[in-house]
Protein backbone atom coordinates (compact mmCIF):
# COMPACT_ATOMS: atom_id res chain seq x y z
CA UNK A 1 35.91 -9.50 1.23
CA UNK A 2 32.37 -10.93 1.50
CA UNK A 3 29.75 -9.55 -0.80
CA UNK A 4 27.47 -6.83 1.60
CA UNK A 5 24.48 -7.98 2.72
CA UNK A 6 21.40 -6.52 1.55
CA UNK A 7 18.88 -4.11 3.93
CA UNK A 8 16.28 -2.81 2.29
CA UNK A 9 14.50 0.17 4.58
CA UNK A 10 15.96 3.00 6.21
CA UNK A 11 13.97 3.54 9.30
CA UNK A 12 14.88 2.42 12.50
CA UNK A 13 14.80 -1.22 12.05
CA UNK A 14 17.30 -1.34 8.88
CA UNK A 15 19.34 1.44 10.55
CA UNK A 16 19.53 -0.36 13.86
CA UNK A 17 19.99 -4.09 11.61
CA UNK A 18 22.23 -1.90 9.79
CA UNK A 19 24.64 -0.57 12.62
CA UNK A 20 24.56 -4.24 14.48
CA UNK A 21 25.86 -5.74 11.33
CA UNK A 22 28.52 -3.54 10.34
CA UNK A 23 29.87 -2.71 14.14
CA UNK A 24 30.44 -6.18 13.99
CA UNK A 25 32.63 -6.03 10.25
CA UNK A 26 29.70 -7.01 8.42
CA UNK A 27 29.18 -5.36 4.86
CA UNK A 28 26.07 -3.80 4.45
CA UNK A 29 24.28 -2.10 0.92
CA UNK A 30 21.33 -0.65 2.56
CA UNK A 31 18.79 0.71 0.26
CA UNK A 32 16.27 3.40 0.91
CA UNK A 33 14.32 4.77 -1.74
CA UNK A 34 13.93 8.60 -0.35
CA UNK A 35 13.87 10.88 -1.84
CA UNK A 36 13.22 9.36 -5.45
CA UNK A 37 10.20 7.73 -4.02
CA UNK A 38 8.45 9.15 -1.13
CA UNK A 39 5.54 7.61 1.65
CA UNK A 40 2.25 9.67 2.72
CA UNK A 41 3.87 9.56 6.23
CA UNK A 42 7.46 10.96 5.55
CA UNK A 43 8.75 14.78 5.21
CA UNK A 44 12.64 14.07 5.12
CA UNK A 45 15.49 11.85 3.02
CA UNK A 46 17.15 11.19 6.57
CA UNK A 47 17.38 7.76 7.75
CA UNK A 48 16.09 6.88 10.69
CA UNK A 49 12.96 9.26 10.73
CA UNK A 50 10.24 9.40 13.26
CA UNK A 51 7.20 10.41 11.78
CA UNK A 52 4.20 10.08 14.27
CA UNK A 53 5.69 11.23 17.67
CA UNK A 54 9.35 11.90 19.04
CA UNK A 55 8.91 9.78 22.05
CA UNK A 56 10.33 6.44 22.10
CA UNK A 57 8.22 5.65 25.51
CA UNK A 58 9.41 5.77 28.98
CA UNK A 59 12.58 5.17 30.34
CA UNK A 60 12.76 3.79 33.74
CA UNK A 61 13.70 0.40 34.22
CA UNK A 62 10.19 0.12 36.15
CA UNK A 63 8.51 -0.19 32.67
CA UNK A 64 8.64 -2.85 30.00
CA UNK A 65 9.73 -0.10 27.55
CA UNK A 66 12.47 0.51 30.06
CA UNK A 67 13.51 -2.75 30.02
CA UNK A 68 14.27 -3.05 26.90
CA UNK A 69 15.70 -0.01 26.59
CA UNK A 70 18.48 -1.53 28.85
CA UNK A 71 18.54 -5.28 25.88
CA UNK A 72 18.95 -2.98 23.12
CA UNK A 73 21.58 -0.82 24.98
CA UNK A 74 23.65 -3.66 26.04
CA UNK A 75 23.37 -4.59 22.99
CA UNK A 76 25.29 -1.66 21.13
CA UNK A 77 22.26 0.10 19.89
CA UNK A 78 22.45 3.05 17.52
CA UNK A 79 18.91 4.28 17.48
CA UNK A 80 19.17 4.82 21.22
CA UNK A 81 23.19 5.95 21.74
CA UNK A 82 21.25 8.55 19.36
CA UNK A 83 18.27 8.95 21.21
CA UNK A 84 20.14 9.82 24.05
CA UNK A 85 22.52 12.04 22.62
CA UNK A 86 19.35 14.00 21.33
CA UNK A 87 16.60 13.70 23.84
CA UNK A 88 14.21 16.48 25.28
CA UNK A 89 12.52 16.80 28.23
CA UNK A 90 9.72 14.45 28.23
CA UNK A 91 9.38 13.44 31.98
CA UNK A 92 9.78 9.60 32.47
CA UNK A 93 9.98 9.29 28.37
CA UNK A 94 12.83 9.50 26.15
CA UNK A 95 11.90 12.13 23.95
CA UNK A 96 14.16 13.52 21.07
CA UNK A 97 14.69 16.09 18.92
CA UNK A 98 13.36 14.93 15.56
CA UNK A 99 15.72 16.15 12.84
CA UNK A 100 18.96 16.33 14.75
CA UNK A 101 18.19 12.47 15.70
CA UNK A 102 17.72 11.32 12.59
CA UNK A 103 20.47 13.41 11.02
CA UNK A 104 23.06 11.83 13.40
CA UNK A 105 21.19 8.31 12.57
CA UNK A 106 21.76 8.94 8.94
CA UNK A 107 25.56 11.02 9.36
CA UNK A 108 26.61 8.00 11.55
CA UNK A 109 25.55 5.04 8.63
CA UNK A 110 26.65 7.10 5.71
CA UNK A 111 30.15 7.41 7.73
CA UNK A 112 30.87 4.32 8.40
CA UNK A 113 33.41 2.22 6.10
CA UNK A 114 31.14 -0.80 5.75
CA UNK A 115 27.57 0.55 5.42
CA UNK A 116 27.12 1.80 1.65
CA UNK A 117 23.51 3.95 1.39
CA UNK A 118 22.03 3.33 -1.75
CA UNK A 119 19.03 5.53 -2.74
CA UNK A 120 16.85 3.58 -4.75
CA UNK A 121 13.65 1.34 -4.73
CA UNK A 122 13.55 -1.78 -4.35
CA UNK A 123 10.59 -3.66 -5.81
CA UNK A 124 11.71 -7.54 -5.67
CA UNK A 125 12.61 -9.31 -2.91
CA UNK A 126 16.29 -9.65 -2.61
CA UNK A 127 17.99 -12.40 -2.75
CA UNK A 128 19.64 -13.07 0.62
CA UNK A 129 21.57 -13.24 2.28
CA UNK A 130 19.13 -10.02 3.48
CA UNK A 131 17.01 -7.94 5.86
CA UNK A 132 13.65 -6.36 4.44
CA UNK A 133 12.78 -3.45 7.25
CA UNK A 134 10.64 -1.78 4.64
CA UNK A 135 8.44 -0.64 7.10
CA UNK A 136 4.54 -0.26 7.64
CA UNK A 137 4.53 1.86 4.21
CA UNK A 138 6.27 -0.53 2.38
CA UNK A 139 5.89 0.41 -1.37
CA UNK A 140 2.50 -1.41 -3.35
CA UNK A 141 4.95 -3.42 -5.64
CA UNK A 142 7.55 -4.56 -2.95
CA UNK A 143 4.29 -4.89 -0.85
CA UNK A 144 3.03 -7.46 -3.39
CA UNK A 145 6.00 -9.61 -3.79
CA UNK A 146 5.44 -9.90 0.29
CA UNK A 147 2.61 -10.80 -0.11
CA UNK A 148 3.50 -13.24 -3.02
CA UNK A 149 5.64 -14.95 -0.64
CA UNK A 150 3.41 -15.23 2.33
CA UNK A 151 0.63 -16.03 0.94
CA UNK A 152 -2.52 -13.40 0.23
CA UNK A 153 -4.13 -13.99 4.05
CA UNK A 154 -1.20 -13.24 5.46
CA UNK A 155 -0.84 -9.70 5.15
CA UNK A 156 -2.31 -7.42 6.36
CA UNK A 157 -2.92 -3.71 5.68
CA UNK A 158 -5.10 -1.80 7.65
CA UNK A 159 -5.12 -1.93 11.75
CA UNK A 160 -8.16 -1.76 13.57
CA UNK A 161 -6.69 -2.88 16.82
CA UNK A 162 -8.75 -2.83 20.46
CA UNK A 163 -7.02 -2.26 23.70
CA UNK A 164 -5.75 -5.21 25.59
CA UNK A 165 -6.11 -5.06 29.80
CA UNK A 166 -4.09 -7.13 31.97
CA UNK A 167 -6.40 -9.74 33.63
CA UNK A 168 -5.04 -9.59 36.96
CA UNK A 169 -6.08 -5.86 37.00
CA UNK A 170 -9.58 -6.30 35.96
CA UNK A 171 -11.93 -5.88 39.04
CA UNK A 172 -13.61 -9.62 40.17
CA UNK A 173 -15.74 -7.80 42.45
CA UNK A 174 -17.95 -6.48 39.18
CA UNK A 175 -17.28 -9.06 36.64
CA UNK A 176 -18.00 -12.11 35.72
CA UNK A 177 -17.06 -15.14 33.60
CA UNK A 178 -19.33 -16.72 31.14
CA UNK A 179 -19.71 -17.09 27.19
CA UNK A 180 -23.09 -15.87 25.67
CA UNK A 181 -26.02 -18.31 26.72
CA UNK A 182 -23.71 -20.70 28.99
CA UNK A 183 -21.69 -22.04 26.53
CA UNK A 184 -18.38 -22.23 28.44
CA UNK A 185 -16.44 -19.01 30.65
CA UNK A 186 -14.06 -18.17 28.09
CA UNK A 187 -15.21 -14.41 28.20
CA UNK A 188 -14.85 -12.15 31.21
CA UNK A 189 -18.23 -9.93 31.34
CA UNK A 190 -18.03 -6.21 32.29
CA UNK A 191 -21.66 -5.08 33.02
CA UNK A 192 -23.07 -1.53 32.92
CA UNK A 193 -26.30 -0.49 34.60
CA UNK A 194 -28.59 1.74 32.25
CA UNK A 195 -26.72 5.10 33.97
CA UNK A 196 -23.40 4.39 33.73
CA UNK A 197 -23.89 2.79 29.89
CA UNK A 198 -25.50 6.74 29.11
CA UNK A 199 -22.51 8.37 30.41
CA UNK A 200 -20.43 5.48 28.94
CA UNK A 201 -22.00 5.86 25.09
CA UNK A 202 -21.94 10.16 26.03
CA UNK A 203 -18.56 9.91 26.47
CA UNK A 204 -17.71 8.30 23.36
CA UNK A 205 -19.91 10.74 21.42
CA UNK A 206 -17.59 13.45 22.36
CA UNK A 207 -14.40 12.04 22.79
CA UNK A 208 -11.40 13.56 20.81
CA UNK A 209 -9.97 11.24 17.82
CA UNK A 210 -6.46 10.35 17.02
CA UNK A 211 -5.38 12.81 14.02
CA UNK A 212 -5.35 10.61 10.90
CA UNK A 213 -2.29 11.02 8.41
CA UNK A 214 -3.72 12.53 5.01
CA UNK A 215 -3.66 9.31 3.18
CA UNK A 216 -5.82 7.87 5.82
CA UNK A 217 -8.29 10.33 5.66
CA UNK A 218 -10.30 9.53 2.73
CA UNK A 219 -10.55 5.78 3.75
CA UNK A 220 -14.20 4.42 4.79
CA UNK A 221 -14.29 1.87 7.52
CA UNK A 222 -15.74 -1.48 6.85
CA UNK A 223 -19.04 -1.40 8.16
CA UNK A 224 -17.75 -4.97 10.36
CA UNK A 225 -14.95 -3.15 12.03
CA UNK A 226 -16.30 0.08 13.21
CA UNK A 227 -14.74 2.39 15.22
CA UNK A 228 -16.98 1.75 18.50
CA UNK A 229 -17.22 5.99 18.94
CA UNK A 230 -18.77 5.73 15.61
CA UNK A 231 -21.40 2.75 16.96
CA UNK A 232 -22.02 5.49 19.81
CA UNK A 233 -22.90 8.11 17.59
CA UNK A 234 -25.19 6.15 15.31
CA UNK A 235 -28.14 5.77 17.86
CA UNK A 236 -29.08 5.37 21.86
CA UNK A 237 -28.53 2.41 21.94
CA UNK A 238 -26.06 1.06 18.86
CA UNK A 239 -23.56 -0.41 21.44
CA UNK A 240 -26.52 -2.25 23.18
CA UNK A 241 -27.18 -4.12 19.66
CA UNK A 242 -23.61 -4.29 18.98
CA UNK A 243 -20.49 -4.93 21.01
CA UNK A 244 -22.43 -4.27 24.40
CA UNK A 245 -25.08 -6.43 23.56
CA UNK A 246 -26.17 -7.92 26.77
CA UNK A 247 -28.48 -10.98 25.53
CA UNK A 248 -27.56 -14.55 26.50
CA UNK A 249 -24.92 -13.06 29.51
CA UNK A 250 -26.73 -12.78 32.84
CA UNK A 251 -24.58 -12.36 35.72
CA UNK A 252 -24.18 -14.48 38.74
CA UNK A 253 -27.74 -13.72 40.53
CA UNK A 254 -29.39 -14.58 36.73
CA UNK A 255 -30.31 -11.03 35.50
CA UNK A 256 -29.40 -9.70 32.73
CA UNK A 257 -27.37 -6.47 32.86
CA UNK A 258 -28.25 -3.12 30.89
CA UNK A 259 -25.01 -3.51 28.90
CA UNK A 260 -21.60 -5.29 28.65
CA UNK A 261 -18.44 -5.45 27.62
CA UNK A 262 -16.70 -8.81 26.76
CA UNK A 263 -13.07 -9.40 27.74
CA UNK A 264 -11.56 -12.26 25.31
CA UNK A 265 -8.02 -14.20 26.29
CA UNK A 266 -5.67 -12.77 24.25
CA UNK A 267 -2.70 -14.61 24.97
CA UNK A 268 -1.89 -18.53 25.64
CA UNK A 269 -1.11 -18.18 29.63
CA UNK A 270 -4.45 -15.91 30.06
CA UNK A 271 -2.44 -12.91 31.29
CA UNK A 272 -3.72 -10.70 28.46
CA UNK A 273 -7.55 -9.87 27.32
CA UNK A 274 -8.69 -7.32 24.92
CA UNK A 275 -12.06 -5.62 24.77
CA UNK A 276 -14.35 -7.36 22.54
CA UNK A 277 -15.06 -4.72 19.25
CA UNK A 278 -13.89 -1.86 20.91
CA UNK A 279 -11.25 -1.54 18.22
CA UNK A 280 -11.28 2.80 18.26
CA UNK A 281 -9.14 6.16 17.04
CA UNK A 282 -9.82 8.19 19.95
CA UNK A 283 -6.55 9.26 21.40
CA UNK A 284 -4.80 7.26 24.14
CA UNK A 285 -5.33 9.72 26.94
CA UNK A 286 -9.51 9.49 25.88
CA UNK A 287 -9.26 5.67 25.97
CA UNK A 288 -7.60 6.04 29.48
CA UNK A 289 -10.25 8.40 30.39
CA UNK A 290 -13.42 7.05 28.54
CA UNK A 291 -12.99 3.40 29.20
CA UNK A 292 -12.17 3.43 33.02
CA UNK A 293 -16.14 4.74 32.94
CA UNK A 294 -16.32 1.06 32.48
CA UNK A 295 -16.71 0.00 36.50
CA UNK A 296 -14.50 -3.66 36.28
CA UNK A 297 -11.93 -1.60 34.11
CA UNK A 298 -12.05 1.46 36.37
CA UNK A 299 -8.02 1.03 37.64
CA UNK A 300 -7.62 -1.62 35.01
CA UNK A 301 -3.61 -1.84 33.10
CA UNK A 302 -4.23 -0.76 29.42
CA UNK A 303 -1.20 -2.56 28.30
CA UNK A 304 -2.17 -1.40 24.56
CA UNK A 305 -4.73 1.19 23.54
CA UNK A 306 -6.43 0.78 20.41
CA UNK A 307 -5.40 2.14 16.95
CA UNK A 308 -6.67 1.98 13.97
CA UNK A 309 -4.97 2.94 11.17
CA UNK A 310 -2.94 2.11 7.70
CA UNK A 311 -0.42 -0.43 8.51
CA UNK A 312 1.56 -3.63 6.74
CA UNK A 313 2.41 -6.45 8.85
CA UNK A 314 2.44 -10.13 8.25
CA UNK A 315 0.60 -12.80 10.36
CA UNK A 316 3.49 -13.78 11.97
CA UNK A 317 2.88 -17.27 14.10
CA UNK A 318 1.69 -18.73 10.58
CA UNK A 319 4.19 -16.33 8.58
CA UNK A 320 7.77 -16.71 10.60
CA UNK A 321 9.10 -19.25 11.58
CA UNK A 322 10.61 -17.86 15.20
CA UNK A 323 13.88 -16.26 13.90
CA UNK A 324 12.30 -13.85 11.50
CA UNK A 325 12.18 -15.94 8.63
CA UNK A 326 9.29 -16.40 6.22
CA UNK A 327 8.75 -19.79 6.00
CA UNK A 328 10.67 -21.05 2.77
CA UNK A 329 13.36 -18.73 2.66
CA UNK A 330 15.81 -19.66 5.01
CA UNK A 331 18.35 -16.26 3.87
CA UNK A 332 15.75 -14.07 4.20
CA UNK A 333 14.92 -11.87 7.80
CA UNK A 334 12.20 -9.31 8.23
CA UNK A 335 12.84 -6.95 10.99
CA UNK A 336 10.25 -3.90 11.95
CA UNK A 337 6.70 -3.29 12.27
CA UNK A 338 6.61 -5.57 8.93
CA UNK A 339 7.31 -8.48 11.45
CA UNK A 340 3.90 -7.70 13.72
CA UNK A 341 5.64 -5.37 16.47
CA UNK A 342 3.90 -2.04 17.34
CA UNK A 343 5.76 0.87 18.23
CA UNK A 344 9.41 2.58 17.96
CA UNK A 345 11.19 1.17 20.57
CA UNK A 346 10.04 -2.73 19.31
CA UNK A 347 11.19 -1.80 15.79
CA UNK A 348 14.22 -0.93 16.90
CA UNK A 349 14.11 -4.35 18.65
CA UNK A 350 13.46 -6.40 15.86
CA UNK A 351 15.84 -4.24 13.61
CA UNK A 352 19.00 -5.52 16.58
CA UNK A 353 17.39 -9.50 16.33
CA UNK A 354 17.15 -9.73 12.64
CA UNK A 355 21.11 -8.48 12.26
CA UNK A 356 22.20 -11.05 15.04
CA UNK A 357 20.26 -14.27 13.53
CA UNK A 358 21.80 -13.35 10.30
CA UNK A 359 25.09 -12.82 11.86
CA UNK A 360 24.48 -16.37 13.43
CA UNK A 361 24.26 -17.81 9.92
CA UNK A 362 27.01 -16.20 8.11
CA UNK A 363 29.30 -17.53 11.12
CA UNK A 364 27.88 -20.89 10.59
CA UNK A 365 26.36 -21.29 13.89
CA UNK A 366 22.98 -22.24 15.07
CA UNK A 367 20.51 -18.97 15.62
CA UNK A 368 20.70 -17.80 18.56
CA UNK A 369 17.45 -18.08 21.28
CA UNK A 370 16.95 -15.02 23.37
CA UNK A 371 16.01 -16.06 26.74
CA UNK A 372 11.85 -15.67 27.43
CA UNK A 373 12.94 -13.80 30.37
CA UNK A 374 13.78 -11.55 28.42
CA UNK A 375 12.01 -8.39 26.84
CA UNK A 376 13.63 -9.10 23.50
CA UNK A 377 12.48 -12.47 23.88
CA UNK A 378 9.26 -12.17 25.28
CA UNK A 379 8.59 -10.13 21.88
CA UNK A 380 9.82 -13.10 19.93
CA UNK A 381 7.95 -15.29 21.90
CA UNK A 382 4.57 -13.37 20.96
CA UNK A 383 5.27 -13.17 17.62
CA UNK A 384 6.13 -16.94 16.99
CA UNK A 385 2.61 -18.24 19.33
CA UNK A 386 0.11 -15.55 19.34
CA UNK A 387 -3.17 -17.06 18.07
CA UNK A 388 -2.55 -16.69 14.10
CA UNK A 389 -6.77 -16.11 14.08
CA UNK A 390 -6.64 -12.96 16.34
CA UNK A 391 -3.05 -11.72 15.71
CA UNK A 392 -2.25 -7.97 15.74
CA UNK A 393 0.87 -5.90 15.85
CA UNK A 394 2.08 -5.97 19.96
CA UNK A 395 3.94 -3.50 22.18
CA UNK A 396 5.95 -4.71 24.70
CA UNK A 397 3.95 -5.04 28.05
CA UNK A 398 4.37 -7.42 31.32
CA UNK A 399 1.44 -9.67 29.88
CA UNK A 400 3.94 -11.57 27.27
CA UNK A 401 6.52 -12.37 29.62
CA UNK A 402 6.46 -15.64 31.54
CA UNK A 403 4.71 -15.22 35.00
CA UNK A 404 7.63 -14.21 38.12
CA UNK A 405 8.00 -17.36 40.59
CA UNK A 406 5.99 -14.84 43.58
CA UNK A 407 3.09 -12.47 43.21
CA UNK A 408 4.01 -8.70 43.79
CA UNK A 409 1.22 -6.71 44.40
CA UNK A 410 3.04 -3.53 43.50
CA UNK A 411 3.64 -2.66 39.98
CA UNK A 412 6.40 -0.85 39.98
CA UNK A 413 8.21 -3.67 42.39
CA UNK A 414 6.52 -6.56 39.90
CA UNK A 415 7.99 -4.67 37.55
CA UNK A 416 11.43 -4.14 38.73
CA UNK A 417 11.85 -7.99 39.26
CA UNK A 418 11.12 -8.77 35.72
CA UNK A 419 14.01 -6.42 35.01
CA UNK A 420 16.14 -7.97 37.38
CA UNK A 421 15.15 -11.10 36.08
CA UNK A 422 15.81 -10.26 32.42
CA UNK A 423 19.36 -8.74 33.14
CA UNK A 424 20.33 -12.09 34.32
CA UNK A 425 18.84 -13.84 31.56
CA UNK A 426 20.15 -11.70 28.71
CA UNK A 427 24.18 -11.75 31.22
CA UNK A 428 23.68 -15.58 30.54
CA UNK A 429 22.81 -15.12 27.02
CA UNK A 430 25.77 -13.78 26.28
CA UNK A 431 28.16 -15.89 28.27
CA UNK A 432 27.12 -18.13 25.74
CA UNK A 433 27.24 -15.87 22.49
CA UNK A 434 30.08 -13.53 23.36
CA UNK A 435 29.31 -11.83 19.28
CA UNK A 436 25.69 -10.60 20.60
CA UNK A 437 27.31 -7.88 23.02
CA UNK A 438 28.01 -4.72 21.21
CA UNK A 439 29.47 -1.25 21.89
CA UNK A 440 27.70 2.15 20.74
């Protein structure tokens, strides 16, 4: 028998890697260094733990989330034969109960003949072949030989993240294109007369925050990357000399507007813009609220909110090479928020990718390319061409998958047809790798 591979983190992406692997009569040694060591974040030993919120987003196929709910599921996924088997009511999400999901997560792994749970820290690299899901808390000394390998630019540790709008949902009617004293469009301008900035900058001042973890407490923000509800609360008229600064941007008739806010192309077909230093920890509901004050962005598609908080992700376009792979170590997958994914569900995702590209290479055949169609490999899209100067961690949203042939007004139709579309992608996908299906 083969020597196991090696998985070092027990969340969701090395249980998921974990579970493909060894459903599939793979050997696994998968270490997880609760309880010995412990994070800020985490209260249990139990693999598989969610720690910020027991939703792993909605659940309709009418949702990107939903969507690749239905990869991962066809698929074989653990994490969500679990969810399901534990969920709550959570109206269109799939909720869970925290413990007894994580319990079966960690009963299932620990029971199966080929997965071996070590509980111990790991703080080398391992020599592959092997999966590093360490996770966004990865421990300062494994954290360092990442960032060893990668390079000392490449990795990053705190999030300040603004929220990215879809650009067909931006009103045209009250924006405008143009770059700061007519140097090209490349920016699309939101402008605010001097009332609707007050109640704008208002807002902000008394807007609710995202509750910060304890070890995130006692960090300052860099003065460069403010929170833009602190800018508001520093003076007046803060934004109008910061990230609303107005100067150089007059609109179509040639005035000047009170205020605006810049919308910069995010991705490389121009389907995604985020809102120029409006990185912010006000919770998501307040960011739906406080920014739809903004008149162009008033029915706008948040497709991510912004976060900012204590996170560990590499720059993946210059980092990976499109399978997971740092550069220069060909036996070597990350898989996780590590890899520049944001959320549960995309994890999860990259946990089920990592464990089929190295399944590809033990079998000797060529790694596998999910389809772009695809949710699954939309994600792997973003993270292999994002703009390496402007990279941050991604959900999955409709902006990173390739355009549909016709325009559908309706969202929930647009978004039915890219499901559609992906089920026949990922079907031909594995017509042609028969090993990728899996059974939960």
């Amino acid at each position: 028998m083969a020597d196991p591979i090696t998985l070092v983190g027990g969340g969701l992406a090395g249980s998921e890697a974990a579970w493909q692997l060894a459903s599939r009569g793979v050997a696994v040694r998968l270490f997880e260094m609760r309880p010995r060591a412990t994070t800020p974040a985490h209260t249990t030993d139990l693999l598989g733990e969610l720690v910020c919120s027991n939703s792993l987003g909605a659940d309709q196929t009418t949702s990107p989330a939903g969507i690749l709910k239905g990869e991962l599921e066809t698929l074989g996924s653990l994490i969500l034969a679990c969810a399901r088997r534990h969920r709550v009511p959570a109206g269109r999400a799939l909720a869970v109960d925290r413990e007894r999901f994580a319990r079966e997560v960690t009963r299932t792994l620990e029971e199966h003949p080929l997965v071996e749970v070590v509980r111990e820290e790991v703080t080398a690299l391992p020599e592959g072949p092997a999966i590093l899901a360490s996770g966004p808390l990865t421990s300062p000394s494994l954290a360092e030989a990442l960032r060893n390998l990668v390079g000392e630019d490449f990795l990053a540790f705190h999030d300040a993240v603004a929220p990215i709008v879809t650009l067909e949902s931006v009103d045209p009617e009250r924006s405008y294109r143009g770059s700061r004293y007519g140097q090209g469009e490349d920016y699309v301008n939101c402008p605010l007369d001097e009332p609707t900035y007050r109640a704008f900058r208002q807002a902000l001042v008394e807007a609710v925050q995202a509750p910060r973890h304890d070890f995130e407490v006692k960090q300052r923000f860099f003065e460069g990357c403010l929170p833009i509800e602190e800018i508001a609360r520093r003076g007046e008229d803060t934004l109008r000399f910061g990230p609303m600064r107005p100067v150089g941007l007059p609109d179509p008739s040639g005035r000047e507007p009170f205020a605006v806010v810049q919308l910069r192309q995010d991705n490389e077909e121009g389907t995604l813009y985020n809102l120029v230093g409006f990185q912010t920890n006000l919770l998501w509901g307040e960011q739906d609220r406080i920014f739809r004050l903004i008149p162009a962005l008033e029915r706008a598609e948040f497709v991510r909110k912004g976060v900012m908080h204590r996170n560990l992700f590499v720059c993946a376009p210059r980092v990976l090479d499109g399978f997971l792979r740092p550069r220069g170590r060909e036996d070597l997958f990350l898989a996780g928020q590590v890899t520049g994914v944001e959320g549960y569900l995309e994890s999860t995702a990259m946990g089920a990718a990592a464990a089929l590209f190295l399944l590809a290479r033990l079998r000797g055949e060529e790694l596998p390319v999910f389809p772009r169609e695809t949710a699954l490999g939309s994600l792997l899209h973003y993270l292999k061409d994002a703009r390496p100067e402007t990279f941050q961690p991604m959900n999955v949203n409709l902006g990173i998958f390739p355009k549909l042939e016709r325009k559908i007004k309706s969202r929930t139709e647009r978004c039915e047809a890219y499901g559609v579309r992906s089920a026949e992608a990922l079907a031909g996908f594995l017509a042609d790798h028969p090993w990728c299906r899996g059974s939960s």
